[in-house]
Protein backbone atom coordinates (compact mmCIF):
# COMPACT_ATOMS: atom_id res chain seq x y z
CA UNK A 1 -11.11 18.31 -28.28
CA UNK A 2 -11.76 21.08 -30.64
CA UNK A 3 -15.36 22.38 -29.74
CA UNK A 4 -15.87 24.72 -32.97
CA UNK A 5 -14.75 22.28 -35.33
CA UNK A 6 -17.36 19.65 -34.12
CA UNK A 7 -19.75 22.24 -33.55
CA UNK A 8 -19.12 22.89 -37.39
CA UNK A 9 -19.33 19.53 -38.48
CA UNK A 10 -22.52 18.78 -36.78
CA UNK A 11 -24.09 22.39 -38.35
CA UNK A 12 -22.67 20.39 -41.87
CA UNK A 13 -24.21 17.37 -40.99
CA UNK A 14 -27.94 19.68 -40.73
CA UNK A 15 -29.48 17.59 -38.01
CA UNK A 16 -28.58 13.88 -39.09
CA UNK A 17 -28.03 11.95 -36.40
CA UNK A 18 -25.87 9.24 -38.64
CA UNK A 19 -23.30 12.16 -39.60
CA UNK A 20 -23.79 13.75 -36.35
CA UNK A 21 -22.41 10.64 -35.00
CA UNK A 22 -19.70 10.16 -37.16
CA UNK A 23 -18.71 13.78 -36.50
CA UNK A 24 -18.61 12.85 -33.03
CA UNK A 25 -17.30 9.89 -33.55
CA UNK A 26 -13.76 11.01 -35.64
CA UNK A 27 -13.50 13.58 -32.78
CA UNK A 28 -13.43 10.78 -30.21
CA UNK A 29 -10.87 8.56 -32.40
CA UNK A 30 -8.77 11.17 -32.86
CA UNK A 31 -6.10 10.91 -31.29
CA UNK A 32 -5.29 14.54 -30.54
CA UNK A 33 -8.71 14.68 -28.24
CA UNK A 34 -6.68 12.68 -25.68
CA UNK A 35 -9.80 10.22 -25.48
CA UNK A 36 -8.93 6.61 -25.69
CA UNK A 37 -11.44 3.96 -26.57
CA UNK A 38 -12.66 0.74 -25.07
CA UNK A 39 -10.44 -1.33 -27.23
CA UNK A 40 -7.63 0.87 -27.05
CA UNK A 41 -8.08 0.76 -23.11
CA UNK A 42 -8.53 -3.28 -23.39
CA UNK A 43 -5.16 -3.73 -25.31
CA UNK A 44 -3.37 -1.63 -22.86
CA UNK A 45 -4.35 -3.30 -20.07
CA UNK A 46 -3.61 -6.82 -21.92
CA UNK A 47 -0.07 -5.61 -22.77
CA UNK A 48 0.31 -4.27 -19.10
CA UNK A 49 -1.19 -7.63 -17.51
CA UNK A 50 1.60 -9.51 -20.07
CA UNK A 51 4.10 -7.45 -18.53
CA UNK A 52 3.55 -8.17 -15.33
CA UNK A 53 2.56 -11.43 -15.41
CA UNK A 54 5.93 -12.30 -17.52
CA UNK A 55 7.72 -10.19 -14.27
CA UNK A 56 6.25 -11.99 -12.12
CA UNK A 57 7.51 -15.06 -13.58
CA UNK A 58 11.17 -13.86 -13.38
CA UNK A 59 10.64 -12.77 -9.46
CA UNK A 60 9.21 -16.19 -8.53
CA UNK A 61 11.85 -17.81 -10.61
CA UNK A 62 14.65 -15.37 -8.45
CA UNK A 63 12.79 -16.39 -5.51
CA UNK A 64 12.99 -20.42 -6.03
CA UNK A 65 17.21 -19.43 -6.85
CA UNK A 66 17.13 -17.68 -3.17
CA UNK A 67 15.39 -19.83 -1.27
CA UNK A 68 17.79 -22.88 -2.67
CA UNK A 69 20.89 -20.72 -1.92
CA UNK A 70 19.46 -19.90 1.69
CA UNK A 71 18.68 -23.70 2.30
CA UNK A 72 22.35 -24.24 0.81
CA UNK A 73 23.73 -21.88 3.51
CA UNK A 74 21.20 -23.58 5.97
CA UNK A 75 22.66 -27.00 5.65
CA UNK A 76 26.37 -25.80 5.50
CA UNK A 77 25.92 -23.74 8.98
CA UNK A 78 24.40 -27.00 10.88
CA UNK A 79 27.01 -28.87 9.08
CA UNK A 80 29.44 -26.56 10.34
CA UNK A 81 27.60 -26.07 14.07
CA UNK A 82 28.09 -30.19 14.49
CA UNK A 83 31.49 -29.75 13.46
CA UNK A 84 32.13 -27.42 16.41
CA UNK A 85 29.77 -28.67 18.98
CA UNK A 86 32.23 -32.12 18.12
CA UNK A 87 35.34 -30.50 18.94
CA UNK A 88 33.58 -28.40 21.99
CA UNK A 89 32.47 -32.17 23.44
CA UNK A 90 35.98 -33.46 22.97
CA UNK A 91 38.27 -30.99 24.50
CA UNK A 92 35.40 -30.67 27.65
CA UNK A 93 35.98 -34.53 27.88
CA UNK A 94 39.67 -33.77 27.50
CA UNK A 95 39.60 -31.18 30.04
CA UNK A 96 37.72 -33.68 32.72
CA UNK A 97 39.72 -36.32 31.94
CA UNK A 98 42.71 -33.83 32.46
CA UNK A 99 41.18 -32.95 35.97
CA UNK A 100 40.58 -36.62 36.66
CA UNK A 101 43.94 -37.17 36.35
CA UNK A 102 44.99 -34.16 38.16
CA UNK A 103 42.89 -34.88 41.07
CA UNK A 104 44.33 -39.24 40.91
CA UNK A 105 47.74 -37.67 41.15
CA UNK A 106 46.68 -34.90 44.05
CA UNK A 107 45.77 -38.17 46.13
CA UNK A 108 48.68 -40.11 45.29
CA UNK A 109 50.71 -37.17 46.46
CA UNK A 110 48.29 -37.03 49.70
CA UNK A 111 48.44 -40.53 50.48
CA UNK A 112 52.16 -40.75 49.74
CA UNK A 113 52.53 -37.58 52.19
CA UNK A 114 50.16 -38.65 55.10
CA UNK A 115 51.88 -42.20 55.56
């Protein structure tokens, strides 16, 4: 803010406090001070919240698209950890049953031995 100048203008203005205000006034509007006014202050904060409220639209919307992709991947890895635990249960029932048989012929060979 230029001191002198609005020093000068309120020496022009000779004590009236309407022009004394204006002076002031221009000085605060202006946009070299680097002063920002109330409704200048309120629009930038509307724009910002608009901003922001618009990105947080698009996150939640990404984070709806994740969390169906992770409950995609979810369903395909118990799909896929039945699928194995199926195939480990069969070849351990193959495996006793091979045993089983192993054992049935081990006492046919005993029996067939001992007599």
């Amino acid at each position: 803010m230029n001191a002198a100048r609005l020093a000068r203008k309120w020496s022009d203005a000779k004590g009236d406090p309407a022009l004394m205000a204006e002076a002031l006034a221009e000085k605060i509007d202006d946009p070299a001070t680097g002063l920002v006014s109330r409704d200048f202050l309120r629009a930038e904060l509307t724009e910002l919240e608009g901003r922001l409220n618009a990105r947080l639209a698009q996150l939640e919307t990404r984070m709806v698209e994740i969390e169906t992709r992770v409950n995609r991947v979810e369903i395909q890895l118990g799909t896929r950890i039945a699928e194995l635990e199926t195939r480990l249960l069969w070849r351990l029932i193959t495996v006793f049953g091979i045993q089983i048989a192993l054992v049935g012929v081990l006492v046919a060979v005993l029996v067939q031995v001992l007599r």
